[in-house]
Protein backbone atom coordinates (compact mmCIF):
# COMPACT_ATOMS: atom_id res chain seq x y z
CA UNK A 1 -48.75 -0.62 9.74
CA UNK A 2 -45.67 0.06 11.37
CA UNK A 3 -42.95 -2.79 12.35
CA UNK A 4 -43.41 -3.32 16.19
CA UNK A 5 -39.42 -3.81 16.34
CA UNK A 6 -39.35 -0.33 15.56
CA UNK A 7 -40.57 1.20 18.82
CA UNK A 8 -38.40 -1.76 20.72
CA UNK A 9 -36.13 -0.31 23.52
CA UNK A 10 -33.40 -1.83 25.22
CA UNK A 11 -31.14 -0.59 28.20
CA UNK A 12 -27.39 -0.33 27.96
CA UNK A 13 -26.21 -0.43 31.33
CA UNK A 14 -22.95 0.75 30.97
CA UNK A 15 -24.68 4.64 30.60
CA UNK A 16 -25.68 4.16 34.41
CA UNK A 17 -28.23 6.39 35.78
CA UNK A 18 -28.54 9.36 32.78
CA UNK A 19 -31.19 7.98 30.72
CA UNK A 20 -34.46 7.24 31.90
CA UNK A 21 -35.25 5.33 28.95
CA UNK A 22 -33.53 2.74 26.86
CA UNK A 23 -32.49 2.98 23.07
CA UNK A 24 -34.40 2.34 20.42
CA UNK A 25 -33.84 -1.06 19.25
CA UNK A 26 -32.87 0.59 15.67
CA UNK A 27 -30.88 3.52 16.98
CA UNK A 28 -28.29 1.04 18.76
CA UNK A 29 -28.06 -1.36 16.01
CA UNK A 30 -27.48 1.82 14.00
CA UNK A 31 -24.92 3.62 16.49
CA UNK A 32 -23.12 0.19 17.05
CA UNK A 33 -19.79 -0.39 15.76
CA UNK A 34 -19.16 -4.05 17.12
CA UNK A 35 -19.69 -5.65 13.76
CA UNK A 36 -16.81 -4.28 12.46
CA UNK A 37 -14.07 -2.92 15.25
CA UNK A 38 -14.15 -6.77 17.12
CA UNK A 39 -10.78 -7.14 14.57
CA UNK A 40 -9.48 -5.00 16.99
CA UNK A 41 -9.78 -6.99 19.61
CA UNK A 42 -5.52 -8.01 20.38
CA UNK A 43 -4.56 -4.37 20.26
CA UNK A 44 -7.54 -3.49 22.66
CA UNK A 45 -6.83 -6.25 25.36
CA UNK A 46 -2.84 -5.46 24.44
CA UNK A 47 -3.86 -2.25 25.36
CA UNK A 48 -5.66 -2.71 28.50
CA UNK A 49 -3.37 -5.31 29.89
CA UNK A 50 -0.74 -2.00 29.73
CA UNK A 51 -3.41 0.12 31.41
CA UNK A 52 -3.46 -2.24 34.34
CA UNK A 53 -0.27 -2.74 34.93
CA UNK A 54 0.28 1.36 35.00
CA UNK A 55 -2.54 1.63 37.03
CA UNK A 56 -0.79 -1.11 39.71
CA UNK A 57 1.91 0.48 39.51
CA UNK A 58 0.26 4.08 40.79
CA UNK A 59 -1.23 2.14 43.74
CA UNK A 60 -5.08 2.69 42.12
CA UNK A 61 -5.03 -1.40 41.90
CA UNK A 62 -3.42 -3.93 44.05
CA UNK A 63 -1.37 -6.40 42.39
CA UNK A 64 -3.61 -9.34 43.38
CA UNK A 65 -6.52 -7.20 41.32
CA UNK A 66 -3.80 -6.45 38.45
CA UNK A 67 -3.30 -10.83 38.46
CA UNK A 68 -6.95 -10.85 37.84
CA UNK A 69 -7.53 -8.47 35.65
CA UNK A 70 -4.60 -9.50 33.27
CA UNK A 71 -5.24 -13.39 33.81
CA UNK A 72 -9.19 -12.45 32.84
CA UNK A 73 -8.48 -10.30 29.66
CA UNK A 74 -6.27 -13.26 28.46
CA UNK A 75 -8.98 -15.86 28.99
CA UNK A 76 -10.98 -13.09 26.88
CA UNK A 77 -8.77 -13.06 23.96
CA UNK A 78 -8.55 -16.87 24.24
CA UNK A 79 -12.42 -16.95 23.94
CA UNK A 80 -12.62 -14.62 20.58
CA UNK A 81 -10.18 -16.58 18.95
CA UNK A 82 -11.75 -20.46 20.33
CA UNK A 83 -15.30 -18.24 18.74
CA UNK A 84 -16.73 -19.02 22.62
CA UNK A 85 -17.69 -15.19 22.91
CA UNK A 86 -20.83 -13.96 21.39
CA UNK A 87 -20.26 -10.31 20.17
CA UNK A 88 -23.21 -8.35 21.59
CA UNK A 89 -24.88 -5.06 19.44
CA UNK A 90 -26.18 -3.49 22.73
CA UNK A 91 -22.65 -3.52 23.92
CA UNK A 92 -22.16 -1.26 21.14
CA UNK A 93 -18.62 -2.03 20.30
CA UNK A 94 -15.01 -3.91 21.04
CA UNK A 95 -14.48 -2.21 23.82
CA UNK A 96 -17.26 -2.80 26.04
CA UNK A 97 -17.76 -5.98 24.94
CA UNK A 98 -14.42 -7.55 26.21
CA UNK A 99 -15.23 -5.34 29.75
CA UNK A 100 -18.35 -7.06 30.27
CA UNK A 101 -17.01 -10.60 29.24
CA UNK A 102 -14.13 -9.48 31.40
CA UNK A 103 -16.21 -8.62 34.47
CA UNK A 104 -18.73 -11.48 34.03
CA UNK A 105 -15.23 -13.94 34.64
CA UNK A 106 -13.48 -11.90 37.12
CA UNK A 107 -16.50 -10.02 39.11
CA UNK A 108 -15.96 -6.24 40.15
CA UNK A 109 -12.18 -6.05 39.51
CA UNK A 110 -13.54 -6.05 35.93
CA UNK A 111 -15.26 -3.03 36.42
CA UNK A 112 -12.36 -1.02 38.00
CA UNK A 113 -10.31 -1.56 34.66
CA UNK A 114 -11.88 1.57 32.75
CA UNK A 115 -10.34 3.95 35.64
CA UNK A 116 -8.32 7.09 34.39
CA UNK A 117 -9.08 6.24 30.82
CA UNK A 118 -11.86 6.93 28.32
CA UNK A 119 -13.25 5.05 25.13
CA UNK A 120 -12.00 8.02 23.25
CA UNK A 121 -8.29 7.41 24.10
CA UNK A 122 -9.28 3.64 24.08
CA UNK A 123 -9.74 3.67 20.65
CA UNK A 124 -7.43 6.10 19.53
CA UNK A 125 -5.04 3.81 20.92
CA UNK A 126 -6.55 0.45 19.43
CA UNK A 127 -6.48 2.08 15.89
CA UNK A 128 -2.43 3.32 16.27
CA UNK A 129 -1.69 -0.08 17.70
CA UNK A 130 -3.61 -1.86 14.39
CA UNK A 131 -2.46 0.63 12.28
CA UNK A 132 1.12 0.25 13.31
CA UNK A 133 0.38 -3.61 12.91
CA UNK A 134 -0.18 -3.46 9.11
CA UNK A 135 2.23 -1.12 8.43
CA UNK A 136 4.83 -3.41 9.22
CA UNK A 137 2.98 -6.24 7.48
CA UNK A 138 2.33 -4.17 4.43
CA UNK A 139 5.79 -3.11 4.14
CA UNK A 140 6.84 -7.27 4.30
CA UNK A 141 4.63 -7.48 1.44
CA UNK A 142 6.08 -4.78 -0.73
CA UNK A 143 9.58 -6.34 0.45
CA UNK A 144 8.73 -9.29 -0.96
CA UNK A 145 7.20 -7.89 -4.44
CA UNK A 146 10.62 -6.11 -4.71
CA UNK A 147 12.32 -9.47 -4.31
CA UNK A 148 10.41 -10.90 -6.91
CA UNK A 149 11.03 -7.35 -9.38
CA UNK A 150 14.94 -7.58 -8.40
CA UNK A 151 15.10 -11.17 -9.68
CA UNK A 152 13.36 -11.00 -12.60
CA UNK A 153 15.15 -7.46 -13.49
CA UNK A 154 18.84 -9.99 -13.31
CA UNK A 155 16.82 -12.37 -15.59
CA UNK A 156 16.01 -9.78 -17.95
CA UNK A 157 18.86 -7.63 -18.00
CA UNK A 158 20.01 -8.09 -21.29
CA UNK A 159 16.43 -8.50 -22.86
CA UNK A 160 15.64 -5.52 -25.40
CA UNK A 161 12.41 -3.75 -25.52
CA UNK A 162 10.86 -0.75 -26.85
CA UNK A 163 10.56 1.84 -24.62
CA UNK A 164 7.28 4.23 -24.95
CA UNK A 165 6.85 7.77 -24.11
CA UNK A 166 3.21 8.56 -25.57
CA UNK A 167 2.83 4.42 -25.74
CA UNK A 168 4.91 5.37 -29.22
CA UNK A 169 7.58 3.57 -29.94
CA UNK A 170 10.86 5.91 -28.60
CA UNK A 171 14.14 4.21 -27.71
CA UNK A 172 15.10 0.88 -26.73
CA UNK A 173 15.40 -0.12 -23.16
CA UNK A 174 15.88 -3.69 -21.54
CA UNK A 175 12.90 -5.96 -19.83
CA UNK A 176 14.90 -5.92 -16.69
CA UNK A 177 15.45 -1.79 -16.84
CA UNK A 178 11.92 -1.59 -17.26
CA UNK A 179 11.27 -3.65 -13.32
CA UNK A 180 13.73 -1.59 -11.98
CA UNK A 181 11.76 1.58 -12.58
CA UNK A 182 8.38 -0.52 -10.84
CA UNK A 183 11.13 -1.33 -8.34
CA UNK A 184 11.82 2.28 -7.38
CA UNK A 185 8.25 3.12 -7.25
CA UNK A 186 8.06 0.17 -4.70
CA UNK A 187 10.89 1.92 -2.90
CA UNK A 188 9.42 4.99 -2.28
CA UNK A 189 5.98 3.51 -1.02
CA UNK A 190 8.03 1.47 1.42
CA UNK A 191 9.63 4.46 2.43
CA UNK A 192 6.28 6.65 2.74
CA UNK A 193 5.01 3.87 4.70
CA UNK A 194 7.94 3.58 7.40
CA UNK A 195 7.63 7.56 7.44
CA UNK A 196 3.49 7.08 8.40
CA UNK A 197 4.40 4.62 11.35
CA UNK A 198 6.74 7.71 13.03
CA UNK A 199 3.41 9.67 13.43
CA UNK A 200 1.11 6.78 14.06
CA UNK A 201 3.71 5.37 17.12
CA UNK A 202 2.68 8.04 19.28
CA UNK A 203 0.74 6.83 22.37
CA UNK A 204 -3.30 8.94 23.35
CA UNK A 205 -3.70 6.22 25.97
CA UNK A 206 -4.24 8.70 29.14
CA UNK A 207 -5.85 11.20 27.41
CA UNK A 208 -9.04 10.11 28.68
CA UNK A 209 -12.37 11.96 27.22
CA UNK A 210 -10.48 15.01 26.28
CA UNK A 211 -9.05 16.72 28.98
CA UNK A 212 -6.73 14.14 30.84
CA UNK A 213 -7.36 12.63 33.93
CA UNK A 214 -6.96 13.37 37.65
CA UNK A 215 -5.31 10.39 38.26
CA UNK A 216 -2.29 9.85 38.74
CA UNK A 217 -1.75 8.10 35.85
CA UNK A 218 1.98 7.42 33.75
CA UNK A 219 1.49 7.85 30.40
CA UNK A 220 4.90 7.52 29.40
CA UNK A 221 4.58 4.13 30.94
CA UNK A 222 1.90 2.68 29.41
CA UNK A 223 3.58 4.35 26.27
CA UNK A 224 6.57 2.17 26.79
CA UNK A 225 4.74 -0.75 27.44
CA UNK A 226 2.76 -0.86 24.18
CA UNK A 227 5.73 0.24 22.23
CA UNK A 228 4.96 3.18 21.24
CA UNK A 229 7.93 5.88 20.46
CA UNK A 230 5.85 8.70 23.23
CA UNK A 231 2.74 9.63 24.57
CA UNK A 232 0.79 12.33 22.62
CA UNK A 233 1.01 15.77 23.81
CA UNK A 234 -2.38 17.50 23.91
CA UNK A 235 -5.28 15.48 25.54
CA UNK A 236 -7.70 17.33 22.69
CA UNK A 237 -6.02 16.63 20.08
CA UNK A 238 -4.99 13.09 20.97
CA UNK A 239 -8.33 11.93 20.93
CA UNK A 240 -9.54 13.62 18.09
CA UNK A 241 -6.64 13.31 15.29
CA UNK A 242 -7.18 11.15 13.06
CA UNK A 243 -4.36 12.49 10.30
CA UNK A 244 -2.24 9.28 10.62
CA UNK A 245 -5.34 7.20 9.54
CA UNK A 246 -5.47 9.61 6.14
CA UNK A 247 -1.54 9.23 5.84
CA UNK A 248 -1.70 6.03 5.73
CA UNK A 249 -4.63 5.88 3.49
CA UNK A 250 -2.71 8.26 1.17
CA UNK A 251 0.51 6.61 1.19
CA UNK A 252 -1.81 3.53 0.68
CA UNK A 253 -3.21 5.58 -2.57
CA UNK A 254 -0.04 6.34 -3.86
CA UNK A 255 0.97 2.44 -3.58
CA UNK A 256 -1.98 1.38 -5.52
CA UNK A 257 -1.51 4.15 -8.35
CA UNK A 258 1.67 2.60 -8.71
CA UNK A 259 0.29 -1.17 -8.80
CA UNK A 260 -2.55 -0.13 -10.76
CA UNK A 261 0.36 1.36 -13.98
CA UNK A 262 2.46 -1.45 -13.74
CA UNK A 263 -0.89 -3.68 -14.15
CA UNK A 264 -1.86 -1.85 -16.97
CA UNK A 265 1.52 -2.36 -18.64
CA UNK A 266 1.41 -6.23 -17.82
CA UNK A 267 -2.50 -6.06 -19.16
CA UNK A 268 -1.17 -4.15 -22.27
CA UNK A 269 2.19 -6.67 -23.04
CA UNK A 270 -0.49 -9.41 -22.27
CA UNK A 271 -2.89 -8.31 -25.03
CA UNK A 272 -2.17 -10.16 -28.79
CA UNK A 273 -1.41 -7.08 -30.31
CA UNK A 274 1.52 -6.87 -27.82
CA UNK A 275 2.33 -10.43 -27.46
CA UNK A 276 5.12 -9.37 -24.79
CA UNK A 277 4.91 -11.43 -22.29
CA UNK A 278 2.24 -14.66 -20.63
CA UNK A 279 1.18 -14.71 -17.33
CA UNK A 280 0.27 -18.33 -15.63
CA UNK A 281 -3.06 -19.85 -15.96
CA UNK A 282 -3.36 -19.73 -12.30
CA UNK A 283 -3.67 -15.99 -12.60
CA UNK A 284 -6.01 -15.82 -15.44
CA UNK A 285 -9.47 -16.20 -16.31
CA UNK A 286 -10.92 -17.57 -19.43
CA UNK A 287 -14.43 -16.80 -20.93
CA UNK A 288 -17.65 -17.88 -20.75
CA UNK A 289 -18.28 -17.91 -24.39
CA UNK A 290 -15.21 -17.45 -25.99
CA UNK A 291 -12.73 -20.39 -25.96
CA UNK A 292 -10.03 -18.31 -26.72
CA UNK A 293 -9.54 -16.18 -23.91
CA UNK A 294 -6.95 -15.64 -21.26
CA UNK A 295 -8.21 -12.75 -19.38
CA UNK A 296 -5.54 -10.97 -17.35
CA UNK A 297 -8.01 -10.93 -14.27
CA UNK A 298 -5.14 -10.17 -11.27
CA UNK A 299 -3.85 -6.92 -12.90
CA UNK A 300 -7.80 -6.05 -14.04
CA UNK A 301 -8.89 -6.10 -10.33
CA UNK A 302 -5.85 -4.42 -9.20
CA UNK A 303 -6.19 -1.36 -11.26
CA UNK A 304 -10.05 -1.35 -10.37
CA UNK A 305 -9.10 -1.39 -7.00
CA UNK A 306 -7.25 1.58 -6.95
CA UNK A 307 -10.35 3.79 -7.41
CA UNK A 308 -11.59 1.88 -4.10
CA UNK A 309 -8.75 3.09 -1.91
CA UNK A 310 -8.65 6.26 -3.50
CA UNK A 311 -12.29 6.69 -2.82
CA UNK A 312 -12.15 5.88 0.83
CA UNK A 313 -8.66 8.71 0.95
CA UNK A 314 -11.30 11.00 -0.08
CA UNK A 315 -13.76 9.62 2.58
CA UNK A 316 -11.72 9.95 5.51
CA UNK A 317 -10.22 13.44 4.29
CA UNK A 318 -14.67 14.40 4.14
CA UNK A 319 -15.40 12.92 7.24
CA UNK A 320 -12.57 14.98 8.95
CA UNK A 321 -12.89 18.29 7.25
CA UNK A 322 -15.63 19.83 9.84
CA UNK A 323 -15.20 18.40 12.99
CA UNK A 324 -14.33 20.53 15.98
CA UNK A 325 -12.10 19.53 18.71
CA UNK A 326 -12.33 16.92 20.21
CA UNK A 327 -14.17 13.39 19.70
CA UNK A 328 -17.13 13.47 17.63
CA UNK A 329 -19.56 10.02 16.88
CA UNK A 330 -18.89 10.80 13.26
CA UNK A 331 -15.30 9.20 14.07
CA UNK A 332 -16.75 6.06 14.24
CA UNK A 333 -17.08 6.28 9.84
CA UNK A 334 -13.42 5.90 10.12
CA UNK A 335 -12.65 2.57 10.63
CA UNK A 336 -14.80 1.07 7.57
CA UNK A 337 -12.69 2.41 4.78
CA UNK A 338 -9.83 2.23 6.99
CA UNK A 339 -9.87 -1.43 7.24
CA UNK A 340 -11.09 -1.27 3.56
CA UNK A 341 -8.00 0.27 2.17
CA UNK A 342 -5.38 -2.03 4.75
CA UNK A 343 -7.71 -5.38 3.21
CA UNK A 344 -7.08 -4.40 -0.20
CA UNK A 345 -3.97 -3.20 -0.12
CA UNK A 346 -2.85 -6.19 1.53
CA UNK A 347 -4.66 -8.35 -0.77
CA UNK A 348 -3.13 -7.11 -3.98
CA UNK A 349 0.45 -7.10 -2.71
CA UNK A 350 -0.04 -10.52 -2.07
CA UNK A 351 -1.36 -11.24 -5.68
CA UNK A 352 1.77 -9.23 -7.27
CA UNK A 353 3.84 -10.62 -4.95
CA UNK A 354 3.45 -14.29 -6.37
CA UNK A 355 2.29 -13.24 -9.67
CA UNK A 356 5.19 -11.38 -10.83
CA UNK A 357 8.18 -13.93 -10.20
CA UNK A 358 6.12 -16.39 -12.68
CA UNK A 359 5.85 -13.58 -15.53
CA UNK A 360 6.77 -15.58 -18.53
CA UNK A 361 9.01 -13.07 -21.19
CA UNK A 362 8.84 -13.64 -25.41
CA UNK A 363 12.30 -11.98 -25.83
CA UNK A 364 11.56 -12.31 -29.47
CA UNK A 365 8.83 -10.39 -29.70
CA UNK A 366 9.71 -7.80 -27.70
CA UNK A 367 13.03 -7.49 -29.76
CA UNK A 368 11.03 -7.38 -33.02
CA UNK A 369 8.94 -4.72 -31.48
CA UNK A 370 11.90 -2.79 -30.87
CA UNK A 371 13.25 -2.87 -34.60
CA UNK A 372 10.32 -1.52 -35.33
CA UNK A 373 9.14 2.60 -34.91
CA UNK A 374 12.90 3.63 -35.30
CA UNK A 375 13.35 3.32 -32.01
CA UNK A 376 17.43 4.34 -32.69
CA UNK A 377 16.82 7.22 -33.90
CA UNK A 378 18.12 9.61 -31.26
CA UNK A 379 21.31 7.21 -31.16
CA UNK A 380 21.94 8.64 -34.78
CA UNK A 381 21.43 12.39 -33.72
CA UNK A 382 23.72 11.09 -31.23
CA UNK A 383 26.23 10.13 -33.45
CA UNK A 384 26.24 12.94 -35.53
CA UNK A 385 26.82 15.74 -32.86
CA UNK A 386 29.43 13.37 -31.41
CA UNK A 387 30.97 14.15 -35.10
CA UNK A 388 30.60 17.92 -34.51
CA UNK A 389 27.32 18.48 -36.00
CA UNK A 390 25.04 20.99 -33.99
CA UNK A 391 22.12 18.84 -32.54
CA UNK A 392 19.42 20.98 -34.68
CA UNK A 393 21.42 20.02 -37.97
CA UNK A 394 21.54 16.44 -37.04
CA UNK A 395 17.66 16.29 -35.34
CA UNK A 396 16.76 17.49 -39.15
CA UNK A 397 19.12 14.94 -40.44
CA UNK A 398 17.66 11.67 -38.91
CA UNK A 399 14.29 13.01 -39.42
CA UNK A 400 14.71 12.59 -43.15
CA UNK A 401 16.75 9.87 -42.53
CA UNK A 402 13.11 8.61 -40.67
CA UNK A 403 11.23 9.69 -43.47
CA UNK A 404 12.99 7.64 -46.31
CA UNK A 405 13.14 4.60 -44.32
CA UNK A 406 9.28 4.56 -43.38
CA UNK A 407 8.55 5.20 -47.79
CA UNK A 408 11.21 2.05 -48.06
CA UNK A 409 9.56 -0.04 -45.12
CA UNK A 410 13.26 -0.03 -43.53
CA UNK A 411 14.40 1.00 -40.16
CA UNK A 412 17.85 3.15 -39.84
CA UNK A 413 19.70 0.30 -39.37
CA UNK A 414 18.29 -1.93 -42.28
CA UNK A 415 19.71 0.89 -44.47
CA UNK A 416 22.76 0.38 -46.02
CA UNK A 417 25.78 3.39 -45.80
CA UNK A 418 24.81 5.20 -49.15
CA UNK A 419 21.75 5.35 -48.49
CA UNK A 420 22.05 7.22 -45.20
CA UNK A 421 24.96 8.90 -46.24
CA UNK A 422 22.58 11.07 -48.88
CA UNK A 423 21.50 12.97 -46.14
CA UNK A 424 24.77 13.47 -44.69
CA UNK A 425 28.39 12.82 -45.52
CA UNK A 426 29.43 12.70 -41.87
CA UNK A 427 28.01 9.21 -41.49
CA UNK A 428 30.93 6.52 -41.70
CA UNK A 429 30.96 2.55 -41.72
CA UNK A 430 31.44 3.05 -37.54
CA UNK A 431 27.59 4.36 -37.89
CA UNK A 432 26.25 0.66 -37.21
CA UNK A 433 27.85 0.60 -34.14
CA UNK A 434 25.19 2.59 -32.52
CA UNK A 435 22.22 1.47 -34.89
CA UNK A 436 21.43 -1.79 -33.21
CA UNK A 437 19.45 -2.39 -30.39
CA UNK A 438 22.93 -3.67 -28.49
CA UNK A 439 24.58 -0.62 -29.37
CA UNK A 440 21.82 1.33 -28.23
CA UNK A 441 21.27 0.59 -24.85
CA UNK A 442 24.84 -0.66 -24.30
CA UNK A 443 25.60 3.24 -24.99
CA UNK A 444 23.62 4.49 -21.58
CA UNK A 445 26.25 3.05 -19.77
CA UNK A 446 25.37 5.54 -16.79
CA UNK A 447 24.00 5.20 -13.40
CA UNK A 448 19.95 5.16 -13.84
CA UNK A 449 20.96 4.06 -17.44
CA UNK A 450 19.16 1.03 -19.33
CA UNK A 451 23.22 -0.16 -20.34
CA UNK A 452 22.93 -4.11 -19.20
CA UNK A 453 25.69 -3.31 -16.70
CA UNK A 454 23.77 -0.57 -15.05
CA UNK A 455 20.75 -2.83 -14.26
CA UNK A 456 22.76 -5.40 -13.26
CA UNK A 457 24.58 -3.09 -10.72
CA UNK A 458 20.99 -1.56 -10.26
CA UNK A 459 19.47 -4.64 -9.26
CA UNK A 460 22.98 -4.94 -6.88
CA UNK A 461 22.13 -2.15 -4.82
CA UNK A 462 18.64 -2.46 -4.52
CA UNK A 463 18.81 -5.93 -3.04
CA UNK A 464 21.83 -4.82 -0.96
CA UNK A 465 18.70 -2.45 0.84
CA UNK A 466 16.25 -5.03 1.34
CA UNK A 467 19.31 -6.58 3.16
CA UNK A 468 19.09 -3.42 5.60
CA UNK A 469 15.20 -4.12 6.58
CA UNK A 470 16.22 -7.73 7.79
């Protein structure tokens, strides 16, 4: 037997005369989009309140109907936010439902709001405006994270570690070198970001269904109004582009790629066979069998959900491949992994942002980490061609050099000067100068160097730019 609420119909009223049937009761729970575009719902009466007033200004309303309408819609927004206004599924979605609370308040006027203007550019214009929103808010966030990397980099500046390249130990760097670099990934997703918002400030509102309007309408107004940098300049493609959704969602990827290395580092220096560094309890988890555990949970989720938002990238960039011009229902799947990606991303900013300022560093262990893997090694190749040995000759040099100290269980600067002078009588007394970890990175003395100095001044100009943004 069949469900009965299957063969239910209902009438939406806003399709006036058309149908001569209603939808089926699945069909427009199916087709509706209320459930998730109502957190829309300040950039769509934002965005209607700029309608009006363009459209009073044109002489299509008078200004006593523009008082209304404007006086109504914020009543409206005062009624989703008290949780007064019941979001209706036969309404279908944001849009209609603050026109019919609008025109249940204010009576006809209500209905004369929707003139020169479509859903299509409706929405296009709600998603720029909330897109625009959490741009700004998502680059705060990665401001702040920087703040937090900046500090801790002048904390750490003179803190040795090893640096990896094939997670083998290769040459010594410093703790606070080592943000820096996280720091300049940070930079660039701030600047990707602020490069997304040029394209998504551009204003479809006028565009109407696809083809413009014959009224006559002021985009550039209405443009103004709602901030936006211009109106868009083809009515087709303003209601059907969608590329400054996938920006973002790409620039969003490229963020989270970033978060999700640096949180395998931290889960990696958290780990006992690291032993680099302790994160606070408060962003931890412990087991539920093993007493032991201190489970690095915040940079765990984080890297996990990076294949989310890279997942929803490839969503968005599927759901547009095929469409023709212009708007299509399958643009409604845009707005779930859209909000999706700008939850999560916002989400773990916020973790890293107060997690990282608390990162707790075991200098000691990291400097005994160092000392180990001959992680001076190129200093001595260094050394030698500085001497006037050709780099091949010294490369083979320290290489044996290598090889005697791992039989011996000593690293090149545990050896004394006879014993690295039997592979080479070039080596003086001044050779211990550049075997320590000090000498080491005090040596890259350069800008983009890991010299104490250089992070220092580093860490200088990099807060000097977050200075700029305020």
């Amino acid at each position: 037997m069949s469900d009965s609420s299957n063969n239910q119909k209902t009438t939406n009223t806003q399709w006036g005369g058309r149908f001569s049937e209603g939808v089926d009761a699945f069909v427009e729970k199916f087709t509706a989009s209320i459930e998730f575009d109502q957190r829309m719902y300040r950039q769509d009466i934002a965005g209607s309140i700029a309608h009006a007033t363009m459209l009073e200004k044109v002489g299509i309303l008078t200004s006593d109907e523009l008082s209304q309408i404007v006086e109504g819609l914020n009543e409206v927004q005062q009624d989703i936010e008290n949780g007064t206004l019941e979001w209706s599924i036969p309404l279908e979605d944001v849009h209609m439902n603050i026109e019919a609370r609008l025109t249940d308040k204010i009576g006809i006027t209500g209905k004369k709001l929707h003139t020169g203007r479509s859903r299509n550019d409706q929405v296009a214009t709600d998603i720029r405006l909330y897109v625009r929103d959490e741009i700004d808010f998502i680059c705060q966030e990665i401001t702040r994270l920087q703040e937090g990397l900046i500090m801790l980099a002048e904390r750490e500046a003179t803190t040795i570690m090893p640096g990896f390249t094939h997670l083998q130990t290769a040459q010594p760097v410093t703790f606070g070198h080592h943000m820096m670099a996280w720091n300049e990934m940070l930079e660039r997703d701030f600047e990707r970001f602020q490069d997304c918002r040029k394209r998504v400030n551009r204003s479809p509102l006028g565009a109407a269904a696809l083809a413009g309007t014959t009224y006559p309408i002021d985009r550039h107004m209405t443009a103004n109004l709602l901030g936006f940098e211009a109106p868009t300049e083809n009515s087709l493609d303003s209601v059907s582009d969608r590329d400054f959704a996938i920006e973002f969602c790409s620039a969003a990827s490229l963020l989270m790629t970033h978060l999700s290395r640096a949180s395998e580092e931290l889960i990696l220096w958290t780990s006992a066979q690291f032993n680099f560094i302790d994160l606070p309890d408060r962003f931890c988890t412990g087991s539920s069998i093993m007493p032991q555990k201190k489970n690095p949970d915040v940079p765990e989720l984080v890297r996990g959900k990076t294949g989310r938002v890279n997942g929803h990238l490839v969503s968005l960039l599927t759901l547009m491949k095929a469409q023709p011009l212009a708007y299509n229902k399958d643009n409604q799947e845009d707005k779930e992994p859209l909000f999706d990606v700008i939850d999560t991303v916002k989400g773990c900013l916020r973790a890293y942002a107060d997690m990282v300022p608390a990162i707790q560093v075991k200098e000691d262990v990291m400097r005994e980490a160092a000392r180990r893997g001959f992680s001076t090694a190129t200093d001595l190749a260094d050394y030698l061609v500085r001497k006037g040995m050709p780099f091949r000759d010294a490369h083979e040099v320290v290489g044996k050099s290598v090889g005697y100290g791992i039989e011996q269980d000593k690293d090149l600067s545990d050896m004394t000067l006879e014993e690295l002078q039997q592979f080479s009588d070039t080596i003086t007394e001044d050779v211990f100068d550049v075997l320590t970890l000090e000498g080491s990175v005090n040596a890259r003395n350069h800008i983009g160097g890991t010299a104490p100095a250089q992070v220092l001044a580093a860490a200088g100009r990099a807060k000097q730019k977050l200075q700029t943004r305020k």
